[in-house]
C-alpha atoms as a PDB file:
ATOM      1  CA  UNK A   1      75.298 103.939 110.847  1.00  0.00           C
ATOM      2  CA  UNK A   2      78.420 103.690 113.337  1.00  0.00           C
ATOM      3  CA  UNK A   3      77.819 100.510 114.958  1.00  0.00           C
ATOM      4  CA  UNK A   4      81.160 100.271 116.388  1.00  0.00           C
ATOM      5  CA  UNK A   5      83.052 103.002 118.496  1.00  0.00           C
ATOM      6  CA  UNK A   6      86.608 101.450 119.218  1.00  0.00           C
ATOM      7  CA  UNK A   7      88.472 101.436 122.712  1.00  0.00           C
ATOM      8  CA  UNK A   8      90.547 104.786 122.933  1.00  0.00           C
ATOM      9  CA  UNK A   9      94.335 104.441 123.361  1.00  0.00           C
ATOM     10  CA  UNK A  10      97.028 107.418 124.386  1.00  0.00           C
ATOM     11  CA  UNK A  11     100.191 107.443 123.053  1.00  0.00           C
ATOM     12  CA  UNK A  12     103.332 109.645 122.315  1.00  0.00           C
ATOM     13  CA  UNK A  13     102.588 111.770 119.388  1.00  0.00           C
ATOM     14  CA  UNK A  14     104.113 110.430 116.328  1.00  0.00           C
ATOM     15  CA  UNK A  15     103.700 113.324 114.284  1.00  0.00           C
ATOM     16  CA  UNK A  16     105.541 116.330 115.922  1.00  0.00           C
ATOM     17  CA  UNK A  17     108.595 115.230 118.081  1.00  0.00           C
ATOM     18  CA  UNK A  18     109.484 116.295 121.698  1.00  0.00           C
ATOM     19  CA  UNK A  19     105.583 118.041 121.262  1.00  0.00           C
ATOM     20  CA  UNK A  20     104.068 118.726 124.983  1.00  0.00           C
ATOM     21  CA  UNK A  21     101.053 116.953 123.964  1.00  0.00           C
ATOM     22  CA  UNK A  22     100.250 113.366 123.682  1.00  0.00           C
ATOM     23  CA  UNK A  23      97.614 111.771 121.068  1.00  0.00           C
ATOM     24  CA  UNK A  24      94.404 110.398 122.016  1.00  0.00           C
ATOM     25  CA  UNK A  25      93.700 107.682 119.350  1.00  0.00           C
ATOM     26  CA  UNK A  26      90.332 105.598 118.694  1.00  0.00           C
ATOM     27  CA  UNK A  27      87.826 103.896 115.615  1.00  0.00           C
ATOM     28  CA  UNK A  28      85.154 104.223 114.132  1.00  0.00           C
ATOM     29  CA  UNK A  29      83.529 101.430 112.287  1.00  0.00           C
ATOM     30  CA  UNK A  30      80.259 102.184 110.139  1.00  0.00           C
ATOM     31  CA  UNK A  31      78.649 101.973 106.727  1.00  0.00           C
ATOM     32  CA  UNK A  32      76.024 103.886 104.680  1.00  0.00           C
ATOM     33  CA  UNK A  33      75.994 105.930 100.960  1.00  0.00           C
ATOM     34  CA  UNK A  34      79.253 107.516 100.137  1.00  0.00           C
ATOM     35  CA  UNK A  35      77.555 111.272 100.241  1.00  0.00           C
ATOM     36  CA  UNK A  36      76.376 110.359 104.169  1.00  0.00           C
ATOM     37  CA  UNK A  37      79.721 109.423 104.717  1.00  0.00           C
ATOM     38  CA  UNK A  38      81.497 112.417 103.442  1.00  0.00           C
ATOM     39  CA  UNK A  39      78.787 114.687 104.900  1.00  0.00           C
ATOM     40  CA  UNK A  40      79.495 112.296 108.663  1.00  0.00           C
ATOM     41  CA  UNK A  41      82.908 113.620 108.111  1.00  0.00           C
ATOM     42  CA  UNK A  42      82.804 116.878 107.419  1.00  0.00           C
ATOM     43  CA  UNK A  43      79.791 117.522 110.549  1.00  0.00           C
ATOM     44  CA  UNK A  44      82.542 115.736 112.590  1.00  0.00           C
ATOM     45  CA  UNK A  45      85.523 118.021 111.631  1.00  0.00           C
ATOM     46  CA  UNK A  46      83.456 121.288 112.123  1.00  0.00           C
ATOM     47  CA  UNK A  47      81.903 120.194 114.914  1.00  0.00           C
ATOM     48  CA  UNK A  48      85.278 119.343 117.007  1.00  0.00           C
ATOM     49  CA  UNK A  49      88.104 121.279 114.859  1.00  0.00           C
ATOM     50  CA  UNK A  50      90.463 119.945 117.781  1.00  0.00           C
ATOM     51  CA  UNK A  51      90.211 116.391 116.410  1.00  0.00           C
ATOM     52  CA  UNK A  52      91.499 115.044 113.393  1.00  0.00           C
ATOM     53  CA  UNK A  53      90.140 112.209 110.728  1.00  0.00           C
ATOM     54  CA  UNK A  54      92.630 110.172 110.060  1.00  0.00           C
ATOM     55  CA  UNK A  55      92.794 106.553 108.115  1.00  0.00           C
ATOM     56  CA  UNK A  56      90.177 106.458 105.749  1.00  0.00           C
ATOM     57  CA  UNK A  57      89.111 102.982 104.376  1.00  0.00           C
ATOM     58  CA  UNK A  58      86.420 102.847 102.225  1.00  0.00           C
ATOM     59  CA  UNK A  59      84.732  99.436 100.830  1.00  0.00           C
ATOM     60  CA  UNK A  60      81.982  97.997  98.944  1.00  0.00           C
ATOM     61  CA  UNK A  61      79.603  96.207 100.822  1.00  0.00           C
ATOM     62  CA  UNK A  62      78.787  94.145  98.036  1.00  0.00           C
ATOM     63  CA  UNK A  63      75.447  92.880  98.002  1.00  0.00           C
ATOM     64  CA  UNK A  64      74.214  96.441  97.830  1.00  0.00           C
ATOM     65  CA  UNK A  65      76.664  98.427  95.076  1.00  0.00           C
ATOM     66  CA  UNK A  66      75.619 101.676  96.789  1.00  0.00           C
ATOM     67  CA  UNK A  67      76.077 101.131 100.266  1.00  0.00           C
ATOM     68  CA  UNK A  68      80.180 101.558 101.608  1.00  0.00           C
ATOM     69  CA  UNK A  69      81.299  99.721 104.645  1.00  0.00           C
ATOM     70  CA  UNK A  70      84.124 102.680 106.246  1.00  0.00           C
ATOM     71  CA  UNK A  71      86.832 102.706 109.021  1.00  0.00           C
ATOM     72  CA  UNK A  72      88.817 106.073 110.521  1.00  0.00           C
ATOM     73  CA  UNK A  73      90.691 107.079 113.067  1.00  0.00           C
ATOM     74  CA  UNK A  74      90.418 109.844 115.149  1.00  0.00           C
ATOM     75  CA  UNK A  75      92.947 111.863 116.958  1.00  0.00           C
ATOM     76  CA  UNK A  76      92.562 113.760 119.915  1.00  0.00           C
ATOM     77  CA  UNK A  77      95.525 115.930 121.579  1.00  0.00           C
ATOM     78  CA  UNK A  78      95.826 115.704 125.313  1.00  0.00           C
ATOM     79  CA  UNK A  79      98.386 117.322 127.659  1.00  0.00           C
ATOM     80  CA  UNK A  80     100.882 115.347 129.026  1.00  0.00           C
ATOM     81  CA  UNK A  81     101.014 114.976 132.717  1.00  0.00           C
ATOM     82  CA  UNK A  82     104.575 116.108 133.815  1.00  0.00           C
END
């Protein structure tokens, strides 16, 4: 489940300096079984190889031991406007 699908932001990218691009940042906010999750994450990197997971936080929801509450970030590049 991915209840929650933050509000994008752009920014300078902080990875790469004087880059022409600029980053494309937003959440998401889910749970579910920790091989769902991994298998969530690697559909989502195949599927868009231009994005990038980053930020993984995994918890335990803990009235059910097996099910994980998660949080990432993903990055998107977009070309600056110059």
């Amino acid at each position: 489940e991915v209840p929650e699908i933050g509000q994008p932001s752009v920014s300078d990218m902080d990875l790469l300096p004087h880059f022409p691009y600029r980053q494309l940042r937003f959440s998401l906010h889910g749970t579910g079984y920790y091989h769902d999750i991994g298998k969530f994450i690697a559909d989502f990197e195949n599927r868009y190889p231009h994005m990038r997971v980053v930020n993984l936080d995994i918890e335990s929801m803990g009235t059910d031991t097996e099910k994980l509450s998660f949080r990432i970030d993903i990055i998107a590049l977009v070309k600056s406007a110059s």
